[in-house]
C-alpha atoms as a PDB file:
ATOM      1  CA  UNK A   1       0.000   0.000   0.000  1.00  0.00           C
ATOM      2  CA  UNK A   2       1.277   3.251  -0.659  1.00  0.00           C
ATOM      3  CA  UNK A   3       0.545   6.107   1.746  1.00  0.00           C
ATOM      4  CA  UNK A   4      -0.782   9.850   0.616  1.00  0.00           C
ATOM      5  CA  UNK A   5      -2.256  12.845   2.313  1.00  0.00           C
ATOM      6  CA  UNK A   6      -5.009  14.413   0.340  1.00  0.00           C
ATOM      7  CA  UNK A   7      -5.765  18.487   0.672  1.00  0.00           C
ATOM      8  CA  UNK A   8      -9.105  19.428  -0.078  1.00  0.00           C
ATOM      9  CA  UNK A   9     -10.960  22.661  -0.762  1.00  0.00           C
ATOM     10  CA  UNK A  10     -14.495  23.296  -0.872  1.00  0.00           C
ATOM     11  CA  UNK A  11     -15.552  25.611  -3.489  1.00  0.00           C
ATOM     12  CA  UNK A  12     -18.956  27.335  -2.785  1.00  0.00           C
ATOM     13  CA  UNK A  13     -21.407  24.040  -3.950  1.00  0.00           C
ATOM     14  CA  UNK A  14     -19.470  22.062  -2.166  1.00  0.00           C
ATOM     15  CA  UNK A  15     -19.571  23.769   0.823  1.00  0.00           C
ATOM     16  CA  UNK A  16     -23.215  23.824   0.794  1.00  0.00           C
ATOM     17  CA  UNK A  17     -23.058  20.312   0.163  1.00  0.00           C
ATOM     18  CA  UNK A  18     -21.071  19.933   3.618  1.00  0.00           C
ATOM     19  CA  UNK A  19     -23.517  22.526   5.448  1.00  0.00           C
ATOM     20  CA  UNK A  20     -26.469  19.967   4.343  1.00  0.00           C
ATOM     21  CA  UNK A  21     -24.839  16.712   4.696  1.00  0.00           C
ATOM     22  CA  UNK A  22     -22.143  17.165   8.027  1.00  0.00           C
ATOM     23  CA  UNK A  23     -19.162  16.787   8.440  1.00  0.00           C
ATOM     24  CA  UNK A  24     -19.265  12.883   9.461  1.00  0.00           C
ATOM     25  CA  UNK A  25     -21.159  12.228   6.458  1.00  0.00           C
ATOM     26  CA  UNK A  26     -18.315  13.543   4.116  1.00  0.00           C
ATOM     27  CA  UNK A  27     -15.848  11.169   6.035  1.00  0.00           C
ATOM     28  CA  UNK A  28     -17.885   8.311   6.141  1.00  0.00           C
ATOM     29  CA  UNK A  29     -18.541   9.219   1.780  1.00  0.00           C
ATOM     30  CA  UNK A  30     -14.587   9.359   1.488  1.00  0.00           C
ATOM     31  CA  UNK A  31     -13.795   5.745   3.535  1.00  0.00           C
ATOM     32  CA  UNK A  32     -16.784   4.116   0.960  1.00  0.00           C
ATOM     33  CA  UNK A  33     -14.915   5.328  -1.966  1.00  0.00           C
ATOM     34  CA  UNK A  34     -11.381   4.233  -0.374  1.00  0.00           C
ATOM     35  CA  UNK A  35     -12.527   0.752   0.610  1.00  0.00           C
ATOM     36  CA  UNK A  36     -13.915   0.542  -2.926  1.00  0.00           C
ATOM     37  CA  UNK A  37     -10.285   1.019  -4.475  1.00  0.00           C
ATOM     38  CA  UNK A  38      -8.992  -1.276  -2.010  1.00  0.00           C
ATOM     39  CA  UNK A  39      -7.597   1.302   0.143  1.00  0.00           C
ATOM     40  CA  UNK A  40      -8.619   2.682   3.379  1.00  0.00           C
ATOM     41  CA  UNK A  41      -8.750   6.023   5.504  1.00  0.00           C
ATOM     42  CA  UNK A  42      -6.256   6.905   8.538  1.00  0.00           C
ATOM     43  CA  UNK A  43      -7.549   9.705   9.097  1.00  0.00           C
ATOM     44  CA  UNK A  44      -9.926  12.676   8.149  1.00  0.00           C
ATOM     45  CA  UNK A  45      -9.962  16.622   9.370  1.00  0.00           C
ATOM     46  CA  UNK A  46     -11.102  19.881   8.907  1.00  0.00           C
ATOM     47  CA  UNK A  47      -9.531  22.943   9.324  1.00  0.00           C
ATOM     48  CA  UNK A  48      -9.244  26.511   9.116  1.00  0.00           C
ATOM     49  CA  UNK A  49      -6.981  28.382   6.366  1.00  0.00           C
ATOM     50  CA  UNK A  50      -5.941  27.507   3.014  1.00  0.00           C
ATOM     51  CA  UNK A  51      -7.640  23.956   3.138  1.00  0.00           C
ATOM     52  CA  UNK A  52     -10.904  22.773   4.252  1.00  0.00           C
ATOM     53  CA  UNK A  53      -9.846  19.402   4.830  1.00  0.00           C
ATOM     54  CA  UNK A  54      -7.061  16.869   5.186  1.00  0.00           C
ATOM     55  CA  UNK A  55      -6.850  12.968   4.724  1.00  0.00           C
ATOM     56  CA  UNK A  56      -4.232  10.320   5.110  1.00  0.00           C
ATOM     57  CA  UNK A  57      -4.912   7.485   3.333  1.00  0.00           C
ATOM     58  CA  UNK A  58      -3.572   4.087   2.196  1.00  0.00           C
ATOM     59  CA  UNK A  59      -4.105   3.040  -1.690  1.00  0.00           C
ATOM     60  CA  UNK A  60      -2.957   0.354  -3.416  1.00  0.00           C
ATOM     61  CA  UNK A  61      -0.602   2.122  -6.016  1.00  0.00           C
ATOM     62  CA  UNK A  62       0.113   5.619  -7.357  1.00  0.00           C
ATOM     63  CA  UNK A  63      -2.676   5.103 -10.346  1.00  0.00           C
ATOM     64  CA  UNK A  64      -5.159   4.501  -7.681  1.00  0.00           C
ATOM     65  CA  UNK A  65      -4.439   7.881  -6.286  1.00  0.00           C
ATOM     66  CA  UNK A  66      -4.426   9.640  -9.284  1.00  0.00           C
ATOM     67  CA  UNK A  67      -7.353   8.039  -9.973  1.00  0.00           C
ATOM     68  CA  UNK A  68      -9.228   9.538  -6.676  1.00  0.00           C
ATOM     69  CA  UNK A  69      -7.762  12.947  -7.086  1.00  0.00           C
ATOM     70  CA  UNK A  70      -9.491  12.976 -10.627  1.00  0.00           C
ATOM     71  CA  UNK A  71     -12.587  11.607  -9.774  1.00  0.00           C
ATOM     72  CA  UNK A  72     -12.854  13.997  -6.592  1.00  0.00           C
ATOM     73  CA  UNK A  73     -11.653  16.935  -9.114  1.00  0.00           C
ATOM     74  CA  UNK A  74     -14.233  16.046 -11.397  1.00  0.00           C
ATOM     75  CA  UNK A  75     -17.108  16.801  -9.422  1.00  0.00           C
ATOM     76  CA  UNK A  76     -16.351  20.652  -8.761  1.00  0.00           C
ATOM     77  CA  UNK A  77     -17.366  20.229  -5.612  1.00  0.00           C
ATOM     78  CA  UNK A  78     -13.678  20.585  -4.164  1.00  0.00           C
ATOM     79  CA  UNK A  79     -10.088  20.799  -5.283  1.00  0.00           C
ATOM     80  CA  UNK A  80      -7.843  18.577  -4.023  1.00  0.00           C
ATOM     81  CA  UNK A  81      -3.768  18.183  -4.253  1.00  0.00           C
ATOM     82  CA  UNK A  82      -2.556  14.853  -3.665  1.00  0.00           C
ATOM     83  CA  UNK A  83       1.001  14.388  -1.513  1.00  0.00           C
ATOM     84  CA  UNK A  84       2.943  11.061  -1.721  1.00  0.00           C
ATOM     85  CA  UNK A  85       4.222   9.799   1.908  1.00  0.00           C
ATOM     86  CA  UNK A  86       7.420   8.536   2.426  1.00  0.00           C
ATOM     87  CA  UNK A  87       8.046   6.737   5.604  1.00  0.00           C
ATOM     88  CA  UNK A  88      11.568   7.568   7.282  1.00  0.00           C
ATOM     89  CA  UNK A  89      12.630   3.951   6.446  1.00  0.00           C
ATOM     90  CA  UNK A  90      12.201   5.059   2.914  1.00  0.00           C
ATOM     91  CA  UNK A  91      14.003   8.073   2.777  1.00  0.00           C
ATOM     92  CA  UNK A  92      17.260   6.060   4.730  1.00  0.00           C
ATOM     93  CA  UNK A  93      16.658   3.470   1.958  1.00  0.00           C
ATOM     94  CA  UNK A  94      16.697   6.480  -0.863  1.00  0.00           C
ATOM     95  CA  UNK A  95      19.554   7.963   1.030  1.00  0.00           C
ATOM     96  CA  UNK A  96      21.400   5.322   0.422  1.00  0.00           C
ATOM     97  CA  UNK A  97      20.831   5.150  -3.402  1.00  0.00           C
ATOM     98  CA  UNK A  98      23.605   6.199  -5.655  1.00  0.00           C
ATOM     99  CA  UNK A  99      22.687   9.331  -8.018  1.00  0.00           C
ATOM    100  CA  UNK A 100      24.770  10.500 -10.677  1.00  0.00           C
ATOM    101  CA  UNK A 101      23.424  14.215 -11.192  1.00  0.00           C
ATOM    102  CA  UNK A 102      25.149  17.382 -12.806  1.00  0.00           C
ATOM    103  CA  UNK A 103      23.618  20.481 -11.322  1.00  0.00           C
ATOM    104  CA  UNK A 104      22.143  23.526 -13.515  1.00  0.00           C
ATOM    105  CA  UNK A 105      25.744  25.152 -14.975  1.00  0.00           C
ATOM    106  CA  UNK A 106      28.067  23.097 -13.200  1.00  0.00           C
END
């Protein structure tokens, strides 16, 4: 499973929507569509600033997760970015990879 944090934003239907339906309603709607794609939430909040929402979730692959983000996109109801997870045990495994790289002008 591959780990991502989704930020949402509501744009103005879709914060009606969320007025109407409540908050756990829009959680439990986003754990249905994860468990359909074989993936599942870790966890779900609001909050106050630039985002409406955040979620953590586990999906199978990097196509399933582009997949959601589309499919969430598509609805206008919100705009979400997607964020790929990296546990530390991955980034000591990358660490440890060899990278030949020229910078810009070197």
């Amino acid at each position: 499973m591959a780990k991502f944090m989704l930020k949402a934003s509501y744009t103005v239907e879709g914060t009606k929507g969320l007025m109407k339906e409540g908050g756990s309603s829009r959680r439990a709607a986003v754990q249905k569509t994860l468990e359909g794609l074989g993936g599942r939430l870790e966890s779900f909040y609001y909050t106050m600033g630039d985002a409406d929402a955040f979620a953590i979730v586990d999906v199978p692959d990097v196509v399933t997760a582009a997949a959601l983000s589309l499919a969430i996109n598509a609805t206008g109801a919100a705009q979400v970015s997607t964020t790929v997870l990296l546990t530390p045990e991955q980034i000591d495994e990358a660490a440890k990879k060899s990278v030949s790289y020229r910078a810009p002008g070197a």
